[in-house]
PDB file of N, CA and C in Angstrom:
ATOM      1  N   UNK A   1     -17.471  44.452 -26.148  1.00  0.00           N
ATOM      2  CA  UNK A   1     -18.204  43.531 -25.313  1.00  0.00           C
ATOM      3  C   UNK A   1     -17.938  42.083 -25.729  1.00  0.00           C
ATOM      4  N   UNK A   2     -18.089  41.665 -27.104  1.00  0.00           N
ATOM      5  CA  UNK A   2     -17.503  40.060 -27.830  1.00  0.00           C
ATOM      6  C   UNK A   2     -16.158  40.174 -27.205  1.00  0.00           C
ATOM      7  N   UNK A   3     -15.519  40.760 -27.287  1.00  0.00           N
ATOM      8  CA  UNK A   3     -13.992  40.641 -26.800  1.00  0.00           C
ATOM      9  C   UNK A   3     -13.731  40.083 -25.449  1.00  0.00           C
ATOM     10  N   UNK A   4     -14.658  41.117 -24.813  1.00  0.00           N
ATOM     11  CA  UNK A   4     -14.589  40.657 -22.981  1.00  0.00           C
ATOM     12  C   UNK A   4     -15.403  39.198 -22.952  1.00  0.00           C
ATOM     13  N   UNK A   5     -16.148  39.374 -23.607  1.00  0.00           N
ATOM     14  CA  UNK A   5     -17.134  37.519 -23.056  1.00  0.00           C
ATOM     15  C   UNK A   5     -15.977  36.426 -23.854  1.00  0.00           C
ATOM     16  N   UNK A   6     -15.585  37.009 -24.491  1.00  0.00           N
ATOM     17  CA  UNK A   6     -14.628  35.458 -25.495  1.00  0.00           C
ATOM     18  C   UNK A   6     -13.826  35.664 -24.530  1.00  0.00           C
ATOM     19  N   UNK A   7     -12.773  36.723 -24.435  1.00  0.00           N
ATOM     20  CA  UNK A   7     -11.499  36.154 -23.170  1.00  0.00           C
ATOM     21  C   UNK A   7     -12.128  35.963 -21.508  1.00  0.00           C
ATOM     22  N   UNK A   8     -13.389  36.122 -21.583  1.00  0.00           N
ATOM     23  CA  UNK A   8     -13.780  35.538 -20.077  1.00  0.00           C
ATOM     24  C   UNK A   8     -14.278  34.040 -20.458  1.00  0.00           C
ATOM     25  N   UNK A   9     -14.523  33.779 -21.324  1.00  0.00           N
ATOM     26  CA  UNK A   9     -14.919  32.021 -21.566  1.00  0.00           C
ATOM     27  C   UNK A   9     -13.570  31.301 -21.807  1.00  0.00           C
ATOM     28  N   UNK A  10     -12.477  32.121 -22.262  1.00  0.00           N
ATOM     29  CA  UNK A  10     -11.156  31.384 -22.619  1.00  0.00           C
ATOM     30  C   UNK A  10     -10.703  31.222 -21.040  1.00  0.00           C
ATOM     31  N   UNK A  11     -10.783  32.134 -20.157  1.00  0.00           N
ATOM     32  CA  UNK A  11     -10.350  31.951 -18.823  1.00  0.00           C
ATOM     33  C   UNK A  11     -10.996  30.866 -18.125  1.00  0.00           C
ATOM     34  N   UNK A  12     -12.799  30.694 -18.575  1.00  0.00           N
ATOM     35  CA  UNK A  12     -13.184  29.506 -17.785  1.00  0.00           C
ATOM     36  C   UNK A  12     -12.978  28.229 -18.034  1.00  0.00           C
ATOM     37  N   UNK A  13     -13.106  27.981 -19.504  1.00  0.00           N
ATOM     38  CA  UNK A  13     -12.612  26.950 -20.154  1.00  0.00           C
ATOM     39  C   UNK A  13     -11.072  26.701 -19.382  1.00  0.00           C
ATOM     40  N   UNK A  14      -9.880  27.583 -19.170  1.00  0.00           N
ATOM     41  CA  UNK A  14      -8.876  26.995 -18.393  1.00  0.00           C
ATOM     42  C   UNK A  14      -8.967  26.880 -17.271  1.00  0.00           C
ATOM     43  N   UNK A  15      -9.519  27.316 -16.625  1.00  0.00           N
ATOM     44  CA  UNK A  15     -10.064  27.282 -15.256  1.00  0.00           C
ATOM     45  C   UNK A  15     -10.837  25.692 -14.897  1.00  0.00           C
ATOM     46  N   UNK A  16     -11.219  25.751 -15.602  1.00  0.00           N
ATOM     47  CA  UNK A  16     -12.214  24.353 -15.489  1.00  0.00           C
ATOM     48  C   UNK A  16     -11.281  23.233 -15.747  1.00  0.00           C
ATOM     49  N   UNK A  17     -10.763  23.757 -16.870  1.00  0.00           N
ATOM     50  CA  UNK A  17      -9.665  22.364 -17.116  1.00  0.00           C
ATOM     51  C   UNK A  17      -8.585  22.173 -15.593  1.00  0.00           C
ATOM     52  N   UNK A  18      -7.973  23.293 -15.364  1.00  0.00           N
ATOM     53  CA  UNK A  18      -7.053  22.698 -14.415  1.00  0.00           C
ATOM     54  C   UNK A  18      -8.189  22.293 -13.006  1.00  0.00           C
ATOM     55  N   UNK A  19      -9.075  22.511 -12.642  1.00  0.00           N
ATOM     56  CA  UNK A  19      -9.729  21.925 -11.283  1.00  0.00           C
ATOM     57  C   UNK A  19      -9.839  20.767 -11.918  1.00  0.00           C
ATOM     58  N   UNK A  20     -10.412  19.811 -13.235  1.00  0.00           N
ATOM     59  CA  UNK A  20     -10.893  18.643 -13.707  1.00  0.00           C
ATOM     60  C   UNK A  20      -9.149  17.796 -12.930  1.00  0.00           C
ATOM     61  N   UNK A  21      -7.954  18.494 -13.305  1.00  0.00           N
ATOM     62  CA  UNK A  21      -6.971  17.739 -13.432  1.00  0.00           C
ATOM     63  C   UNK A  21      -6.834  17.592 -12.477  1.00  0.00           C
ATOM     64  N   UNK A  22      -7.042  18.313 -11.064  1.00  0.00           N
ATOM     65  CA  UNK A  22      -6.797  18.134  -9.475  1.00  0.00           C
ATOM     66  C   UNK A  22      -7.236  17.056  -9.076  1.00  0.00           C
ATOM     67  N   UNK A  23      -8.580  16.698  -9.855  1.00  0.00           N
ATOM     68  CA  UNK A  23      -9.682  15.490  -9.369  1.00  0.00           C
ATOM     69  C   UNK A  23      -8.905  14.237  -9.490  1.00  0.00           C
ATOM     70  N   UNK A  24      -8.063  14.146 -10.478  1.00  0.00           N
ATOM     71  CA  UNK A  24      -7.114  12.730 -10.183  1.00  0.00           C
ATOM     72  C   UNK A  24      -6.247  12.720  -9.361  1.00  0.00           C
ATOM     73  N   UNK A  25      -5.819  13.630  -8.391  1.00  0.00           N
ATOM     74  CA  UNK A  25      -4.793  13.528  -7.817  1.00  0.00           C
ATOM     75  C   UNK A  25      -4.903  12.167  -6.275  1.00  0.00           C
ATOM     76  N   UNK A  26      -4.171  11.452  -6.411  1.00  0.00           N
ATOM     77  CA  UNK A  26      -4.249  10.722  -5.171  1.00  0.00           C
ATOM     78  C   UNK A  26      -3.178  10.812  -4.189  1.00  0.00           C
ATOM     79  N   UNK A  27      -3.334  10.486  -3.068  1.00  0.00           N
ATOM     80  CA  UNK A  27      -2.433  10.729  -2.187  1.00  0.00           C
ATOM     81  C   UNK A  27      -1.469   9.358  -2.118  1.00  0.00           C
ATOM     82  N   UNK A  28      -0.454   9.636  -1.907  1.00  0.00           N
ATOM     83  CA  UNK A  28       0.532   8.924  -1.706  1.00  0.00           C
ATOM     84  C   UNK A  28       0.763   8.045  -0.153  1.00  0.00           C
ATOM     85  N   UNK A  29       0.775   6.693  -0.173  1.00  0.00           N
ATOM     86  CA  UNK A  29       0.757   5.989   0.942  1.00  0.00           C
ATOM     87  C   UNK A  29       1.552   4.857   1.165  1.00  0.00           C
ATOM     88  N   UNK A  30       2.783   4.351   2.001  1.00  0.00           N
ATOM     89  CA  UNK A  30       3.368   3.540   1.793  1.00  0.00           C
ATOM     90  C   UNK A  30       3.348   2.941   3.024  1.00  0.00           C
ATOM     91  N   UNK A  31       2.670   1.404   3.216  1.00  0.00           N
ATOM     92  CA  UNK A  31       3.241   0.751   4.579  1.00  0.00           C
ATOM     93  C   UNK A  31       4.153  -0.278   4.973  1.00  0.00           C
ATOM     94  N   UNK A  32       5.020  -0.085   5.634  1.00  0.00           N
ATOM     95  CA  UNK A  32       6.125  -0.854   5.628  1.00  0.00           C
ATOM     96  C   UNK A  32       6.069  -1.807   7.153  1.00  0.00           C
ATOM     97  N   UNK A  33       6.357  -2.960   7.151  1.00  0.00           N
ATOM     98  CA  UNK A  33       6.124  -3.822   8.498  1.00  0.00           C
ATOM     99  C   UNK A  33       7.639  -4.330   8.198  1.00  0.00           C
ATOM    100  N   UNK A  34       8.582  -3.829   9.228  1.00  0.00           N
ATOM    101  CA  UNK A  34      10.138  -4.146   8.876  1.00  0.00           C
ATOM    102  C   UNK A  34      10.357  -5.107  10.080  1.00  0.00           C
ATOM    103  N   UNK A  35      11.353  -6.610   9.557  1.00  0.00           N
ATOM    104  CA  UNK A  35      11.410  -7.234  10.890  1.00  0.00           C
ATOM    105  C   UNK A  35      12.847  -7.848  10.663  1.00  0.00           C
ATOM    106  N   UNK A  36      13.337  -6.685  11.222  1.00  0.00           N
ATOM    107  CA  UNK A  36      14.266  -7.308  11.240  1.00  0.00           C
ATOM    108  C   UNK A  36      15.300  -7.890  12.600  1.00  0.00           C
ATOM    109  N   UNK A  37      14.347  -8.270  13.279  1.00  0.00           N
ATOM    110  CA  UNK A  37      14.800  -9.190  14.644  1.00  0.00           C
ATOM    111  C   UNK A  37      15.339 -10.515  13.782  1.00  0.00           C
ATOM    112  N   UNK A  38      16.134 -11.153  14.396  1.00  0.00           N
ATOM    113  CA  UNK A  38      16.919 -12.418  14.626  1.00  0.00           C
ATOM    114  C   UNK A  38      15.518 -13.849  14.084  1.00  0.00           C
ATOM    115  N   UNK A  39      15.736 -14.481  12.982  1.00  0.00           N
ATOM    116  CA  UNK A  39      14.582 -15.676  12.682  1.00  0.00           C
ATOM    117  C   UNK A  39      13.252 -15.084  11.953  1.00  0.00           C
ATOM    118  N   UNK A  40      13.135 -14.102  11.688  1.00  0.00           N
ATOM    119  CA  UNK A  40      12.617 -13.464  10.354  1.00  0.00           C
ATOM    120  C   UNK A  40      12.707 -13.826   9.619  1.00  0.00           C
ATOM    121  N   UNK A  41      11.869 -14.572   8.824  1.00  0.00           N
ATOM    122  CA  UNK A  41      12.431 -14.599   7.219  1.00  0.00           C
ATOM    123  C   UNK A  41      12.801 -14.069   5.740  1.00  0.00           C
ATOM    124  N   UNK A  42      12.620 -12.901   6.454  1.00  0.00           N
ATOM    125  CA  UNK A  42      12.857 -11.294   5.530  1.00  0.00           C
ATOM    126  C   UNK A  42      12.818 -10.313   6.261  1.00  0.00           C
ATOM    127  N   UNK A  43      13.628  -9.172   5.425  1.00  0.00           N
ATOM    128  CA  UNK A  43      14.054  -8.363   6.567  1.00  0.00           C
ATOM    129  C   UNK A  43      12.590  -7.102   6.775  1.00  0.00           C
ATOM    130  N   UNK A  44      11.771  -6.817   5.253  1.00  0.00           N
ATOM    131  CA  UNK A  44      10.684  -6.163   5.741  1.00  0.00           C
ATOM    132  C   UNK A  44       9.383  -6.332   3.999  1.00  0.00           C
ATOM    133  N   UNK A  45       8.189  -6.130   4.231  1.00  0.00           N
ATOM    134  CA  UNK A  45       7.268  -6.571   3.407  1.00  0.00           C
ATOM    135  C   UNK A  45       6.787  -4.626   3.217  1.00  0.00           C
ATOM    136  N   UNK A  46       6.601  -4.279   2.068  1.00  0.00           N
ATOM    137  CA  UNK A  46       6.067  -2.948   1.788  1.00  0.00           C
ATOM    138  C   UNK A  46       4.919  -2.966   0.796  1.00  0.00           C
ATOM    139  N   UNK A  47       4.024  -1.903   1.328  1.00  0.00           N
ATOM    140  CA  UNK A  47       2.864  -1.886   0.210  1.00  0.00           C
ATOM    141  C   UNK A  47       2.323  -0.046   0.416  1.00  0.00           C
ATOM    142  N   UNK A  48       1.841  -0.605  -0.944  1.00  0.00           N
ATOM    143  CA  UNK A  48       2.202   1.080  -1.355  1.00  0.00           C
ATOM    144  C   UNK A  48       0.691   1.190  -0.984  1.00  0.00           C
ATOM    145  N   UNK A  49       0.209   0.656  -1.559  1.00  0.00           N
ATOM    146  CA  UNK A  49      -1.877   0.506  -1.415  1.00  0.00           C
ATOM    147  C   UNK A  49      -2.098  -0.481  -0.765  1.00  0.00           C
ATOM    148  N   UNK A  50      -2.932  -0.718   0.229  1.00  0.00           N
ATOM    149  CA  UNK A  50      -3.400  -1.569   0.715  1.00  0.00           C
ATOM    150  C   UNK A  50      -4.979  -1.994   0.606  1.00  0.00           C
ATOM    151  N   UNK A  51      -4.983  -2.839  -0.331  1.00  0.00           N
ATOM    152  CA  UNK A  51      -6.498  -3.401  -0.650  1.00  0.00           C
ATOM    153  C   UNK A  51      -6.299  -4.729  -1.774  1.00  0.00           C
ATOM    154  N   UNK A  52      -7.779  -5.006  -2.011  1.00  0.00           N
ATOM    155  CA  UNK A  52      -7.454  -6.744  -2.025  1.00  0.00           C
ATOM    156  C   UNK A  52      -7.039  -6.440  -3.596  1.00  0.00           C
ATOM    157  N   UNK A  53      -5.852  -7.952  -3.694  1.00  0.00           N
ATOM    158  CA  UNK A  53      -5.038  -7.394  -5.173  1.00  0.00           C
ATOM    159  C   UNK A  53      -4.229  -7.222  -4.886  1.00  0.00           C
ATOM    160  N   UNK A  54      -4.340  -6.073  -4.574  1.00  0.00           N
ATOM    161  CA  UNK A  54      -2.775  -5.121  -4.665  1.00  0.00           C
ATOM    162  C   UNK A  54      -1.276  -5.909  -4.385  1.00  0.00           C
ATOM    163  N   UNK A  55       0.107  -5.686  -4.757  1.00  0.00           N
ATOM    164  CA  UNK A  55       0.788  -6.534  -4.898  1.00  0.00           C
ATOM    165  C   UNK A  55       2.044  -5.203  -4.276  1.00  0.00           C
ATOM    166  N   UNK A  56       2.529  -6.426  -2.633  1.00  0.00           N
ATOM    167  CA  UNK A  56       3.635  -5.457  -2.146  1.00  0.00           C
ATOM    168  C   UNK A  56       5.052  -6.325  -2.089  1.00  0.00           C
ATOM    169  N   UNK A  57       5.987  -6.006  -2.189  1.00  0.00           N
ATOM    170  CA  UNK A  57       7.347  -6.202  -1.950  1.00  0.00           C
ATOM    171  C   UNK A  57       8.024  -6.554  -1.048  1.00  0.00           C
ATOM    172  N   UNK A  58       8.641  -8.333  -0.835  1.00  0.00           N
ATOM    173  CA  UNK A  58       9.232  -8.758   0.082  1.00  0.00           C
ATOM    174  C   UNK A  58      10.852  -8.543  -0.054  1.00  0.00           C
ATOM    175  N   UNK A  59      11.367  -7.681   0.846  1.00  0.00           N
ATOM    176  CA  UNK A  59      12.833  -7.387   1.258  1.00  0.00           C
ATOM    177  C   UNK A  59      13.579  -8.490   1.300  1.00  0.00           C
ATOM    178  N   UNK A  60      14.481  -9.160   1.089  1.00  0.00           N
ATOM    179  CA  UNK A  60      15.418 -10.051   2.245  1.00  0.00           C
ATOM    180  C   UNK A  60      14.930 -11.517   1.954  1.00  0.00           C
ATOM    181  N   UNK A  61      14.488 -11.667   0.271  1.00  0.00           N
ATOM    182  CA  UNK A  61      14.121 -13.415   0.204  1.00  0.00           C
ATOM    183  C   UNK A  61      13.612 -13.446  -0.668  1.00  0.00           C
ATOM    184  N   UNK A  62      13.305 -15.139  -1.373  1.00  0.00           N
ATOM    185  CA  UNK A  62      12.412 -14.955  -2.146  1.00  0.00           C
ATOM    186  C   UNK A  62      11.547 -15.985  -1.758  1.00  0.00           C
ATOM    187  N   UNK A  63      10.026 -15.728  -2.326  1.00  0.00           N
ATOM    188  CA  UNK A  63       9.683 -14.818  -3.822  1.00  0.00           C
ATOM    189  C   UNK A  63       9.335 -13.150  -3.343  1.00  0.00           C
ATOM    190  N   UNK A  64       9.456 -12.358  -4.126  1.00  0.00           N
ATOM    191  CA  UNK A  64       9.431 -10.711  -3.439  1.00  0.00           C
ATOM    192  C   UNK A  64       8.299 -10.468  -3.425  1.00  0.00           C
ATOM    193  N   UNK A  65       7.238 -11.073  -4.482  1.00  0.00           N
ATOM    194  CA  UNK A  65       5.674 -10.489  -4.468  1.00  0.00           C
ATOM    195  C   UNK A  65       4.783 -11.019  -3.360  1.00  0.00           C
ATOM    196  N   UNK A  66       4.086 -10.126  -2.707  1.00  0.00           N
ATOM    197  CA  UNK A  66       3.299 -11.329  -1.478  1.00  0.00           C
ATOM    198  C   UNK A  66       1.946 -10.262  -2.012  1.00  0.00           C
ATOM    199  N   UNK A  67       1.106 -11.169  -2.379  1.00  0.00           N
ATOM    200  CA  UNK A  67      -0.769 -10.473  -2.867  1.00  0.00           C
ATOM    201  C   UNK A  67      -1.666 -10.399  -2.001  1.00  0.00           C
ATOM    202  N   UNK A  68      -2.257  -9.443  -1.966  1.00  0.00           N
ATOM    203  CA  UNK A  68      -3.375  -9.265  -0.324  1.00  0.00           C
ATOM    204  C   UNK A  68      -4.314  -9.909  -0.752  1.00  0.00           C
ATOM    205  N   UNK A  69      -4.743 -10.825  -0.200  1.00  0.00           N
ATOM    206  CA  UNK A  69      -6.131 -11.807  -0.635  1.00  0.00           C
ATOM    207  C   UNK A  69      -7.353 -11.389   0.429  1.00  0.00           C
ATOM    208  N   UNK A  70      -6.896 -10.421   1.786  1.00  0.00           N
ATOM    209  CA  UNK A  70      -7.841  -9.683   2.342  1.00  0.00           C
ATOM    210  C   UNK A  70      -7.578  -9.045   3.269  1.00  0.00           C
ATOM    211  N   UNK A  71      -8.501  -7.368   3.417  1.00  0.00           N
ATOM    212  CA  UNK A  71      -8.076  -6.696   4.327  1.00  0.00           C
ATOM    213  C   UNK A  71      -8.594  -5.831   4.841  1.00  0.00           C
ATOM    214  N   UNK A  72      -8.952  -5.546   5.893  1.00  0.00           N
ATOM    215  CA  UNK A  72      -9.446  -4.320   6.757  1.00  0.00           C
ATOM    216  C   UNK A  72      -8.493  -3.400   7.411  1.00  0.00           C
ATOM    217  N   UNK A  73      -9.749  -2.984   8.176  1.00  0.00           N
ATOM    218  CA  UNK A  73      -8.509  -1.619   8.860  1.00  0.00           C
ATOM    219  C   UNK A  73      -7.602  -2.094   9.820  1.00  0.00           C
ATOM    220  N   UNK A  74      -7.715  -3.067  10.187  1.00  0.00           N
ATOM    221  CA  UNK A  74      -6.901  -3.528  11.689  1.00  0.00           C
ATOM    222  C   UNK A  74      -5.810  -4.849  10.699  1.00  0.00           C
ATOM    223  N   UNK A  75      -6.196  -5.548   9.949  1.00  0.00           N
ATOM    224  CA  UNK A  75      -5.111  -6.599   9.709  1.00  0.00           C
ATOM    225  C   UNK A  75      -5.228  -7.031   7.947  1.00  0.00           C
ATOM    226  N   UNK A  76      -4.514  -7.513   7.210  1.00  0.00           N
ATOM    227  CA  UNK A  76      -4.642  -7.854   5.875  1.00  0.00           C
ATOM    228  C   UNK A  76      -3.569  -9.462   5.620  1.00  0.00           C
ATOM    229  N   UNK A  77      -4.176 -10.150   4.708  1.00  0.00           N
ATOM    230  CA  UNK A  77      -3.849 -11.154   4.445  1.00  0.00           C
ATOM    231  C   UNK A  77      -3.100 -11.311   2.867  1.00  0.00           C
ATOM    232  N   UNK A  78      -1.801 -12.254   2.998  1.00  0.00           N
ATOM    233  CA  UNK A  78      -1.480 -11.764   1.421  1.00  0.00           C
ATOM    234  C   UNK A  78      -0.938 -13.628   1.080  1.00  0.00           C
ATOM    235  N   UNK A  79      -1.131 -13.646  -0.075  1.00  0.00           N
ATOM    236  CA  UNK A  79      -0.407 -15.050  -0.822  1.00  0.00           C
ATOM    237  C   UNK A  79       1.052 -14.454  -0.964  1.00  0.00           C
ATOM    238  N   UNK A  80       2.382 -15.034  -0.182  1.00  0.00           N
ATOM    239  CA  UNK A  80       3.320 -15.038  -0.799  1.00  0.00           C
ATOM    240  C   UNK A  80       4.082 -16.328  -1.053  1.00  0.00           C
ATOM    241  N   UNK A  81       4.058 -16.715  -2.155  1.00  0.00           N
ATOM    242  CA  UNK A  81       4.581 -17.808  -2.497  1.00  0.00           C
ATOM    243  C   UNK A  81       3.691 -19.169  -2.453  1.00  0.00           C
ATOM    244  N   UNK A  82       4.525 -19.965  -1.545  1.00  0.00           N
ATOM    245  CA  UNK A  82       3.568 -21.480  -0.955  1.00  0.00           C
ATOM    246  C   UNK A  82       3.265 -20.938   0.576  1.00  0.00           C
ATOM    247  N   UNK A  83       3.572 -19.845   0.795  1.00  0.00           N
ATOM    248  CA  UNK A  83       2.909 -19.244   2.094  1.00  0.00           C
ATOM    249  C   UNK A  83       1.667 -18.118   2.327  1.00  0.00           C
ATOM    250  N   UNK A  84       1.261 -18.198   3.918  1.00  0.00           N
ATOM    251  CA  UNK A  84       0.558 -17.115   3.662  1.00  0.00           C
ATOM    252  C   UNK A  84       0.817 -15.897   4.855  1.00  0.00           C
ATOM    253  N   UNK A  85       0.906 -14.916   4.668  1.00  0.00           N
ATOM    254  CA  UNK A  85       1.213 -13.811   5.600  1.00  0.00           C
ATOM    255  C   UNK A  85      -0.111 -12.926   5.853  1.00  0.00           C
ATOM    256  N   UNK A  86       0.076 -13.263   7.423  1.00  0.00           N
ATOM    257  CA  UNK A  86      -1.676 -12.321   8.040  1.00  0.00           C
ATOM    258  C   UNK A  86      -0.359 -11.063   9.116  1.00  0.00           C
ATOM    259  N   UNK A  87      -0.969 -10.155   8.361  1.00  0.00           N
ATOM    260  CA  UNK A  87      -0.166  -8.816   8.949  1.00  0.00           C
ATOM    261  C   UNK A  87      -1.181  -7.701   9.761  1.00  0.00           C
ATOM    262  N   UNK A  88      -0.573  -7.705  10.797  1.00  0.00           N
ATOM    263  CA  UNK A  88      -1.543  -6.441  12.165  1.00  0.00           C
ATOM    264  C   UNK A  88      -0.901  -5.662  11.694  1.00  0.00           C
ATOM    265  N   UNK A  89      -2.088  -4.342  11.354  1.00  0.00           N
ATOM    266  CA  UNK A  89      -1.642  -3.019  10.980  1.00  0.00           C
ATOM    267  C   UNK A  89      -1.308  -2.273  11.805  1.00  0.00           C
ATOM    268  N   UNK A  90      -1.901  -2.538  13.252  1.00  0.00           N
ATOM    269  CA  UNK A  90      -1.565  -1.818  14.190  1.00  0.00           C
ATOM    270  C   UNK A  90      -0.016  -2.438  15.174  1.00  0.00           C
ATOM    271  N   UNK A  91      -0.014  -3.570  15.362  1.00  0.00           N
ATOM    272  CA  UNK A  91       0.695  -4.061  16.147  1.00  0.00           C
ATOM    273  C   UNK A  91       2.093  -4.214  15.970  1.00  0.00           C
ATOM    274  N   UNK A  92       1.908  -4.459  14.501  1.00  0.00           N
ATOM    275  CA  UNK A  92       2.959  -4.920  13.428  1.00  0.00           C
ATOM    276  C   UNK A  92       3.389  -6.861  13.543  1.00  0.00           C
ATOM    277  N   UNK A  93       2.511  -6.808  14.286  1.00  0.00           N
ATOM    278  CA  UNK A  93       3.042  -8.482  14.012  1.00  0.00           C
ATOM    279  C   UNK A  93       2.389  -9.032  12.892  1.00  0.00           C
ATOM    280  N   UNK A  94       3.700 -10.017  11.802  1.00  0.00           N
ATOM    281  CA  UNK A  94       3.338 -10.702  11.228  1.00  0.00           C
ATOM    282  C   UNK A  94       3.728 -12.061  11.056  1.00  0.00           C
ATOM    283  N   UNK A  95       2.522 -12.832  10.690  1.00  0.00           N
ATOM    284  CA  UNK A  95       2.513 -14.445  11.123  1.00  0.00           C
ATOM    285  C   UNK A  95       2.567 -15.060   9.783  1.00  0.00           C
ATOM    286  N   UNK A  96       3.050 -16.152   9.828  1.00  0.00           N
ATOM    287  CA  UNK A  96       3.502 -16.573   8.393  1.00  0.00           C
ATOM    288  C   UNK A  96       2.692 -18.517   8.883  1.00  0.00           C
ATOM    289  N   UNK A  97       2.198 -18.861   7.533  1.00  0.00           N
ATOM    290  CA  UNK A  97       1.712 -20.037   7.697  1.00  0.00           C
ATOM    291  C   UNK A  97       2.069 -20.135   6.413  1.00  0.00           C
ATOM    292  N   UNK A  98       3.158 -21.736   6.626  1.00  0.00           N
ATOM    293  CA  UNK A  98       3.729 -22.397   6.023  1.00  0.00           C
ATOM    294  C   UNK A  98       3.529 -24.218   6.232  1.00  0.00           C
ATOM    295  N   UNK A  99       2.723 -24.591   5.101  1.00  0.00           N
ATOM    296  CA  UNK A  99       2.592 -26.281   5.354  1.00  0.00           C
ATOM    297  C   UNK A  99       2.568 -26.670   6.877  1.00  0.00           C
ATOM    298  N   UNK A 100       1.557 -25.641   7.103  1.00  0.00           N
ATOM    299  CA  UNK A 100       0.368 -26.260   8.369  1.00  0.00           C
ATOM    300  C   UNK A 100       1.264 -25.318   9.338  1.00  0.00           C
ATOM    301  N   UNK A 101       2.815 -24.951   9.315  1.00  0.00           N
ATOM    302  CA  UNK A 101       3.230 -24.223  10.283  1.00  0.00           C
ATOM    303  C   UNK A 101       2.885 -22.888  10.569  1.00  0.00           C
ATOM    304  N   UNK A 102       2.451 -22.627  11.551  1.00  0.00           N
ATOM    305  CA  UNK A 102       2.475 -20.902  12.259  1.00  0.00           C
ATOM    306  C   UNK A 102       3.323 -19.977  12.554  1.00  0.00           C
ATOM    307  N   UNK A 103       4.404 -19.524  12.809  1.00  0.00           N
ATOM    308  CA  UNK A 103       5.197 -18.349  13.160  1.00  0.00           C
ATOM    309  C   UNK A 103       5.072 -17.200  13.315  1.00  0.00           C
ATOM    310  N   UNK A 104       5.007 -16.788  14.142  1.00  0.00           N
ATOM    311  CA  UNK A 104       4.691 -14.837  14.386  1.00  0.00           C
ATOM    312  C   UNK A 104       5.707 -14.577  15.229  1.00  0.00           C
ATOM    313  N   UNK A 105       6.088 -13.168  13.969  1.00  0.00           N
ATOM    314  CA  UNK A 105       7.005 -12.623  14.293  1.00  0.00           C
ATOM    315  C   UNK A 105       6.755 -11.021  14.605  1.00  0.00           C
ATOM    316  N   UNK A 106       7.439 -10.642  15.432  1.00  0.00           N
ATOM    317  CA  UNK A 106       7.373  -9.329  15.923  1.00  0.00           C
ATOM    318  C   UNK A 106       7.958  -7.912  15.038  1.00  0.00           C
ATOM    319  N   UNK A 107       6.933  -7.197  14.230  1.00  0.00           N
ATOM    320  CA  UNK A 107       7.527  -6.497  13.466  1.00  0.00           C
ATOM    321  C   UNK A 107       7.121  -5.083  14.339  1.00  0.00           C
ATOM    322  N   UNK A 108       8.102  -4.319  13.363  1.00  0.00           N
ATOM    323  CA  UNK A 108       7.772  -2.935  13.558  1.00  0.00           C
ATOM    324  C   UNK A 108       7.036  -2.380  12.166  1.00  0.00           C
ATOM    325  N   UNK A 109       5.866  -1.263  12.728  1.00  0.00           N
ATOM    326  CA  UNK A 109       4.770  -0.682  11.518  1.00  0.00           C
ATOM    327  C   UNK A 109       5.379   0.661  10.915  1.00  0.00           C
ATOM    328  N   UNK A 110       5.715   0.939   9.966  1.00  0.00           N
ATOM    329  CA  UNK A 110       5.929   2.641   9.370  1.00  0.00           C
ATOM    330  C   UNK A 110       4.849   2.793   8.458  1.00  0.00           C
ATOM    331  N   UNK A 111       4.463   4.356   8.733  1.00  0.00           N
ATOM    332  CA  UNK A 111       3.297   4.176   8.094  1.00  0.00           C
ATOM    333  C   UNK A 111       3.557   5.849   7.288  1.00  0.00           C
ATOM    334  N   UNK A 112       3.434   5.887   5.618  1.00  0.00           N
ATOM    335  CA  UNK A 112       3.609   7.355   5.018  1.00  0.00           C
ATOM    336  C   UNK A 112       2.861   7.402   4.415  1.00  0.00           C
ATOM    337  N   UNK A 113       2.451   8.878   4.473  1.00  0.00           N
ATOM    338  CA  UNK A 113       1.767   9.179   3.669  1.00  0.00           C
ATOM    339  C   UNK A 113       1.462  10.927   3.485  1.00  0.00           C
ATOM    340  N   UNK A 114       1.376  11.112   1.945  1.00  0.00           N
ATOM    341  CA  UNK A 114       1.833  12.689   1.605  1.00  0.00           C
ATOM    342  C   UNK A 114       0.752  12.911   0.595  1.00  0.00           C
TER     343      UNK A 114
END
């Protein structure tokens, strides 16, 4: 009977451990707004997480880091450089304000996630 309760507590004890380890698992998410039409100033901006902070990757220029300074479900805002980029999650357009200038440009949205 000690025999059976010790190797049934050795089973829960592993049991327990591997569900604890599932609990970190996060899902994987990458959004990409690629523009590469004609007068773009890069060819596409990627972010792996999207929330304030977080720091995504400019394609095709520099500086490559652009920082989300804010964001909801429909649009997010990021510092890149001496500029600032307000990006539609849905639309994919993104507008760039540069020393008072505006520009919006017409991107395309990819959106992954596993």
């Amino acid at each position: 009977m000690s025999n059976a309760l010790l190797g049934f507590s050795f089973v829960a004890l592993i049991t327990s451990g591997s569900l604890s380890d599932c609990s970190n698992i996060s899902r994987y998410q990458n959004e990409i707004h690629e523009c590469s039409k004609p007068g773009a100033p890069f060819e596409r901006v990627t972010f792996e997480k999207v929330g304030l902070g977080k720091i995504g990757k400019v394609t095709g220029t520099v500086p490559r880091d652009a920082t989300i300074t804010f964001a909801n479900k429909k649009i997010f805002n990021a510092d890149w450089g001496k500029s600032e980029l307000s990006i539609n999650r849905e639309t994919g357009a993104v507008s760039i304000i540069k020393n008072g200038t505006l520009r919006t440009h017409a991107c395309k949205v990819m959106k992954f996630r596993m």
